[in-house]
C-alpha atoms as a PDB file:
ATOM      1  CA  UNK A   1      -7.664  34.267   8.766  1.00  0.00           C
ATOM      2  CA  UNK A   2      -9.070  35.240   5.412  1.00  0.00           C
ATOM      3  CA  UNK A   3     -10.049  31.956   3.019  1.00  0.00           C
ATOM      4  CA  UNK A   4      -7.162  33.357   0.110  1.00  0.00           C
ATOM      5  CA  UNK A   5      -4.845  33.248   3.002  1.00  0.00           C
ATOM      6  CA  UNK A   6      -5.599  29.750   4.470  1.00  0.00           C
ATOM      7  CA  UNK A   7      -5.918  28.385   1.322  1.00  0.00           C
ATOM      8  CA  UNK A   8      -2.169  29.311   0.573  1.00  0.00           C
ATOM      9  CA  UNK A   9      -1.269  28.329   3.994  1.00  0.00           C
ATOM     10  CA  UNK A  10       0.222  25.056   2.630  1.00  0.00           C
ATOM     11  CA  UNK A  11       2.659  26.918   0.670  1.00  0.00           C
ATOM     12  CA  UNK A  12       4.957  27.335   3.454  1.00  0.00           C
ATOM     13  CA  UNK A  13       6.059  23.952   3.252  1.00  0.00           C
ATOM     14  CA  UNK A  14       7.510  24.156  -0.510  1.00  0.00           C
ATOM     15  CA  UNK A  15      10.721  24.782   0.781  1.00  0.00           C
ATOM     16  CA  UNK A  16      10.956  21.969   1.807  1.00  0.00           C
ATOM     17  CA  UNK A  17       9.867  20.136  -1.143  1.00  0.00           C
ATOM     18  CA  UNK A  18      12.207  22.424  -2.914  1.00  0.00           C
ATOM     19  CA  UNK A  19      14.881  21.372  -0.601  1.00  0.00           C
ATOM     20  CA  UNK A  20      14.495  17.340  -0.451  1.00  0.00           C
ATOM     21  CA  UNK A  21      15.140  17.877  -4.614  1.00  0.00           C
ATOM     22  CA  UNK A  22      18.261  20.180  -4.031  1.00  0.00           C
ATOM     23  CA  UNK A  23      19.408  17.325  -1.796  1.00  0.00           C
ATOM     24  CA  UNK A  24      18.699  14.522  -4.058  1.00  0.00           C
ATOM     25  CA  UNK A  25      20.004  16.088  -7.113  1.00  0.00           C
ATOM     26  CA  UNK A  26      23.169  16.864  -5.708  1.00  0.00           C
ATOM     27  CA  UNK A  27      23.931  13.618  -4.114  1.00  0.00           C
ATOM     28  CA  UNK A  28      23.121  11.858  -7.335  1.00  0.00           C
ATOM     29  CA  UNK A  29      25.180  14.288  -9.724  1.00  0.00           C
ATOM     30  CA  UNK A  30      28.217  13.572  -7.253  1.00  0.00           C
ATOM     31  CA  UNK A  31      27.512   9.704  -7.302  1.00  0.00           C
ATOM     32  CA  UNK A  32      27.093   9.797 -10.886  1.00  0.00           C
ATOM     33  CA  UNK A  33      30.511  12.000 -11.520  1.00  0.00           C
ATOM     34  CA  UNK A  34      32.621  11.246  -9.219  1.00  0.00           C
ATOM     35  CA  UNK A  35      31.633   7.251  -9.337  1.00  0.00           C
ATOM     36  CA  UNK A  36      31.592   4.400 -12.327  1.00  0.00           C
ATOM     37  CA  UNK A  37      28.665   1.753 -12.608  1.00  0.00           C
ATOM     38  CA  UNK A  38      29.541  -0.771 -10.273  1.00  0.00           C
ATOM     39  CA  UNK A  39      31.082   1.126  -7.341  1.00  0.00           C
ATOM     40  CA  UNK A  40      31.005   0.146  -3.770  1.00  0.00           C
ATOM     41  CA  UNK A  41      32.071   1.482  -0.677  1.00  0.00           C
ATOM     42  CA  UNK A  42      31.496   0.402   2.689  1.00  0.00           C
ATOM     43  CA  UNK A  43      30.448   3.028   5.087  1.00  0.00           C
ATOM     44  CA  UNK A  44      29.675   1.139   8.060  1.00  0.00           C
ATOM     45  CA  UNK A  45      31.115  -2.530   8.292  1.00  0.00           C
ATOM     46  CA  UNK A  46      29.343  -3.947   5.348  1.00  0.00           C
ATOM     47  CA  UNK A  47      25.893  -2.690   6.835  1.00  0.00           C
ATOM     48  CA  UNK A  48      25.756   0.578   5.033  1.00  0.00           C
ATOM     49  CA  UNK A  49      27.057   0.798   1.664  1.00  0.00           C
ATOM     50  CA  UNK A  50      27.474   3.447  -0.828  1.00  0.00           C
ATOM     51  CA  UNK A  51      26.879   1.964  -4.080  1.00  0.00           C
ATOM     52  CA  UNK A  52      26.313   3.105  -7.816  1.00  0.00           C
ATOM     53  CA  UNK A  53      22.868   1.534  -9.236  1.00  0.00           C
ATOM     54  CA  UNK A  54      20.722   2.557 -12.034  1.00  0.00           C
ATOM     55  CA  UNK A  55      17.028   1.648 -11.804  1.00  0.00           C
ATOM     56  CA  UNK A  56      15.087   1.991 -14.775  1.00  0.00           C
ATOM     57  CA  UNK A  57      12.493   0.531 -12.655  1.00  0.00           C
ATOM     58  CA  UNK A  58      10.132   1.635  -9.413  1.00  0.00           C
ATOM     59  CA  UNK A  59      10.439   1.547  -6.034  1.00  0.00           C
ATOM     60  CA  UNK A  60      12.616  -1.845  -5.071  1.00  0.00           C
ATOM     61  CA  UNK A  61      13.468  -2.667  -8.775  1.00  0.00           C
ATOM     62  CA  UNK A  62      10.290  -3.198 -10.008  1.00  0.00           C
ATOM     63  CA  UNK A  63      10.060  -3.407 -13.586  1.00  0.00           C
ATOM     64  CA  UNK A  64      13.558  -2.720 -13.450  1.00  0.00           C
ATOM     65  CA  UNK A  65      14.078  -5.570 -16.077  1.00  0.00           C
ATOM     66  CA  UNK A  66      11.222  -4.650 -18.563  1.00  0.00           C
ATOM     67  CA  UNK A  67      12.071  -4.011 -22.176  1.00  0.00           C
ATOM     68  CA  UNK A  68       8.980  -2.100 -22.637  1.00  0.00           C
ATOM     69  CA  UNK A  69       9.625   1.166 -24.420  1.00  0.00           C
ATOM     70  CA  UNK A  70       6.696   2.596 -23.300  1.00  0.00           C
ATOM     71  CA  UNK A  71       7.593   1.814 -19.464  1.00  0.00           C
ATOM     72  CA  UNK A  72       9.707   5.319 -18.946  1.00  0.00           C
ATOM     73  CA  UNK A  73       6.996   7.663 -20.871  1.00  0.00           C
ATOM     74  CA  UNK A  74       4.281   6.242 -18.692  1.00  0.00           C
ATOM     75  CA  UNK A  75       6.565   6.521 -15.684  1.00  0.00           C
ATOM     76  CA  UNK A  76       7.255  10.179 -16.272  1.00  0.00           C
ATOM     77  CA  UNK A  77       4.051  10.715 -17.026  1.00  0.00           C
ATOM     78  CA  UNK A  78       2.286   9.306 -14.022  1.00  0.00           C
ATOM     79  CA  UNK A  79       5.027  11.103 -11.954  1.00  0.00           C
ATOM     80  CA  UNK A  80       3.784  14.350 -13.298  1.00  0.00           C
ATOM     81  CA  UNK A  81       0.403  14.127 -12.490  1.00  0.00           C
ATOM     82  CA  UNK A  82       1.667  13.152  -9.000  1.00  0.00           C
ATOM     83  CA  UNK A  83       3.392  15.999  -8.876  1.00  0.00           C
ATOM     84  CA  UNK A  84       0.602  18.411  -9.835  1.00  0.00           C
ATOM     85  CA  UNK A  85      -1.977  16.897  -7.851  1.00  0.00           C
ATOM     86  CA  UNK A  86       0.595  17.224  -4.191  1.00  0.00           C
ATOM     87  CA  UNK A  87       1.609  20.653  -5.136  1.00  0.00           C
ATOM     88  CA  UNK A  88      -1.961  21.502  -5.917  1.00  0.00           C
ATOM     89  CA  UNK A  89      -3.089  19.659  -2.537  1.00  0.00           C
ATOM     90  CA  UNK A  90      -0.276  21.519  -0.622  1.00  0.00           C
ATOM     91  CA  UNK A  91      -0.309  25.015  -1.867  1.00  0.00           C
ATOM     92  CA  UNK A  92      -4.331  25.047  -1.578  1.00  0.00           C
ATOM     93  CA  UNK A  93      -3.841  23.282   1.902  1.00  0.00           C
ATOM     94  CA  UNK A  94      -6.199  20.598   1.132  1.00  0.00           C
ATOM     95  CA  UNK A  95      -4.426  17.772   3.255  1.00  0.00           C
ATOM     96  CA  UNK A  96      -4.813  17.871   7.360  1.00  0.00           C
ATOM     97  CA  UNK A  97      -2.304  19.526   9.632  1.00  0.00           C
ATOM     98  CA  UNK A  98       1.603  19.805  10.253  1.00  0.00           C
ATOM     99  CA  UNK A  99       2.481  16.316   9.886  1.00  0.00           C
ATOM    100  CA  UNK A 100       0.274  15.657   6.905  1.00  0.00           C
ATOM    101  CA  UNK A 101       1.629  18.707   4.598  1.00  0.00           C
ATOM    102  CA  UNK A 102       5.020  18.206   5.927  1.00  0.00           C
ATOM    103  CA  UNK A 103       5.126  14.515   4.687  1.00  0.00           C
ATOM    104  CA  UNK A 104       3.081  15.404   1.622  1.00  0.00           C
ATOM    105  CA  UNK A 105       5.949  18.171   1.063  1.00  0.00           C
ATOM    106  CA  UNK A 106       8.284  15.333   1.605  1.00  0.00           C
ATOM    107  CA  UNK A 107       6.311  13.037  -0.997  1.00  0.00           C
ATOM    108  CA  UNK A 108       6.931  15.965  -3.424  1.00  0.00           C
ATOM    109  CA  UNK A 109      10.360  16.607  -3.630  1.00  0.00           C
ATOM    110  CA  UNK A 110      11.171  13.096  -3.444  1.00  0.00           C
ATOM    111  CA  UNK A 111       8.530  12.348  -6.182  1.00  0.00           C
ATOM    112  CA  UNK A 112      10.320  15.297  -8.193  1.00  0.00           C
ATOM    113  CA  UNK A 113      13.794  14.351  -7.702  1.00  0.00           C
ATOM    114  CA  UNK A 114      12.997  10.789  -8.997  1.00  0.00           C
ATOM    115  CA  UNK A 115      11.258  12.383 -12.361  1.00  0.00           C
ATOM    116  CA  UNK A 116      13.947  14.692 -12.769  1.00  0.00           C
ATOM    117  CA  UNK A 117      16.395  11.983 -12.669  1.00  0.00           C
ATOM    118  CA  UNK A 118      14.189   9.747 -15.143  1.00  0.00           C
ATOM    119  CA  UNK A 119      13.556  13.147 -17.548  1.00  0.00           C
ATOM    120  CA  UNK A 120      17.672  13.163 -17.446  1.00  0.00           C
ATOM    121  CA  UNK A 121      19.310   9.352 -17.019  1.00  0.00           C
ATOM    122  CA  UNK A 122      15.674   7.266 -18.078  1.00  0.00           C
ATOM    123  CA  UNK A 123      16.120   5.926 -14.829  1.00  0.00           C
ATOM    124  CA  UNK A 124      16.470   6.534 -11.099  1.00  0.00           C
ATOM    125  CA  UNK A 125      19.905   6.517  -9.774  1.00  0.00           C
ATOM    126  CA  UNK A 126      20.545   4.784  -6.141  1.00  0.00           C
ATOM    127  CA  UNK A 127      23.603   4.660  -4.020  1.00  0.00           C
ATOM    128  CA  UNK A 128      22.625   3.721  -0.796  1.00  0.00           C
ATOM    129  CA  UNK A 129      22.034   0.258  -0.114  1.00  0.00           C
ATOM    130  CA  UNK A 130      21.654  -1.289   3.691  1.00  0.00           C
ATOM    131  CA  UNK A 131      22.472  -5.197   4.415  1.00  0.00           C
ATOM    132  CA  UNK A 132      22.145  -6.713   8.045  1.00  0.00           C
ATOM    133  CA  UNK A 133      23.307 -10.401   7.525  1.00  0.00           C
ATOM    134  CA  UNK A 134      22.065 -11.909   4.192  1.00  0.00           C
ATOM    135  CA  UNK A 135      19.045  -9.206   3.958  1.00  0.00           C
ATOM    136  CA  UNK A 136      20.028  -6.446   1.735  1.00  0.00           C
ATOM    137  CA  UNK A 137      17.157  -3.449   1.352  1.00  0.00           C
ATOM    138  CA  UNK A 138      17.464  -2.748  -2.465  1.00  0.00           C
ATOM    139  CA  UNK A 139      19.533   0.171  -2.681  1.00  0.00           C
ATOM    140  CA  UNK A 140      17.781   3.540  -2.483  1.00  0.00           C
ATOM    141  CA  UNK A 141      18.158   7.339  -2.691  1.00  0.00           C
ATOM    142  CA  UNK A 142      17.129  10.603  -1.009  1.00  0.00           C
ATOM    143  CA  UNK A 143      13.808  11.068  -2.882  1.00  0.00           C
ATOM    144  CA  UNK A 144      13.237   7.899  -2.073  1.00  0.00           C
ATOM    145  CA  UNK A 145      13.947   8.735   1.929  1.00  0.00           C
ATOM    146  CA  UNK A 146      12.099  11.648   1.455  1.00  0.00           C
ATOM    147  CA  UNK A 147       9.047   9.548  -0.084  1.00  0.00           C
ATOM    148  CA  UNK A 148       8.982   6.926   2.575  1.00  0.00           C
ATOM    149  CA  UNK A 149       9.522   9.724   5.607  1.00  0.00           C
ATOM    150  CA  UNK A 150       6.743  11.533   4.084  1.00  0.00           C
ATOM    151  CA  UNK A 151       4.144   8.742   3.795  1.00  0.00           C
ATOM    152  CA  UNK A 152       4.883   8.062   7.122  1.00  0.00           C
ATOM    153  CA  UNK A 153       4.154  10.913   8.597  1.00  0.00           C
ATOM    154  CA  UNK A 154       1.192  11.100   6.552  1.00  0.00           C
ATOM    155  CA  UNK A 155       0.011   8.002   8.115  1.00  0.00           C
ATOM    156  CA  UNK A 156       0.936   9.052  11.394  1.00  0.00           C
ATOM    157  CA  UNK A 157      -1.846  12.037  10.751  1.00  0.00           C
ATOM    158  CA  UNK A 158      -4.346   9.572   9.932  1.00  0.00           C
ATOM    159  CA  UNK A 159      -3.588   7.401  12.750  1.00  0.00           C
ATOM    160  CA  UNK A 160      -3.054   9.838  15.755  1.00  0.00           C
ATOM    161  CA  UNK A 161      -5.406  12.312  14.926  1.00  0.00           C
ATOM    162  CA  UNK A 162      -4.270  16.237  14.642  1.00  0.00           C
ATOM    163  CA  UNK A 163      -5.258  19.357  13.560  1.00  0.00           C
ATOM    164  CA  UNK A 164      -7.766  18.450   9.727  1.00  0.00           C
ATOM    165  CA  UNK A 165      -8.846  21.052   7.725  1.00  0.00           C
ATOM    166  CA  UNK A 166     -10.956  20.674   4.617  1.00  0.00           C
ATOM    167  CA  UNK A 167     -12.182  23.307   2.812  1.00  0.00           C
ATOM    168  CA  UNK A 168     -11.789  27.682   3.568  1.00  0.00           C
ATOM    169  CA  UNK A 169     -15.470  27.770   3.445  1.00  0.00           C
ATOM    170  CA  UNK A 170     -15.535  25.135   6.719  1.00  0.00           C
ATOM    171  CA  UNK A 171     -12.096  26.961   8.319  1.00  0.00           C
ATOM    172  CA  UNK A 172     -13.954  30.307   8.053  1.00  0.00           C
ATOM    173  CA  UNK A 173     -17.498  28.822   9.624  1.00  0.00           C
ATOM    174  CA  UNK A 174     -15.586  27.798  13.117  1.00  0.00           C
END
């Protein structure tokens, strides 16, 4: 395989990245049209439930409570350059084998999804939220799925070993 085509190897897996934000944007716009601010639905016996939450924060609500105006600029920000340094690891297939780009595609779109809703709300919108007795996981989204699927398998790479690539000079050497 020629370096130039290696190297864009990782591209493949943008459709996927390009599909976790199709997903996520369309769940949201139907929770945020088709639901007011303090909706909730239970799905599965009060386990699952299909809520209507605004996070101006992070992951779990952190920071969701800050009155810092700077806290969404730097937030948008620091999602963009997360963005461009994934899609830039991805598309010049920088990061290990199938598992790795396939979470790191996941990483993306979920990363993306969350910006976009930021760039349009100034904050995340949730609308799943899971409770088994009196633990409730703070409610969540399908960027964030996508995010926490993705570091996983990521992580699984790391841990289990697979196929690693590094660089096309190295690739083209073996």
């Amino acid at each position: 395989m020629s370096g130039l085509a290696s190297d864009r190897a990782g591209a493949r897996w943008l459709w996927l990245s390009f599909g976790v934000l199709a997903a996520d944007r369309a769940t949201k716009f139907a929770i945020e049209r088709y639901t007011g601010p303090y909706f909730r639905y239970s799905v599965v016996s009060d386990i699952v439930m299909l809520v209507h939450n605004q996070n101006p924060g992070i992951a779990f609500g952190v920071f969701s409570n800050s009155s810092s105006p700077w806290l969404t600029p730097i937030l948008l920000v620091s999602s963009g350059l997360v963005i461009v340094v994934l899609g830039w690891l991805l598309i010049n297939g920088r990061m290990g084998g199938r598992l790795a780009q396939a979470g790191l595609a996941l990483i993306l779109g979920g990363a993306a999804g969350n910006a976009l809703d930021r760039l349009i709300h100034g904050g995340v919108t949730d609308f799943v939220e899971v409770r088994l007795g009196t633990f409730s996981w703070p409610a969540f989204n399908v960027a964030d799925s996508a995010i926490s699927i993705g570091a996983a398998l990521v992580i699984a790479e790391l841990i289990f070993g697979g196929e690693h690539r590094t660089d096309s000079a190295e690739r083209n050497r073996t």
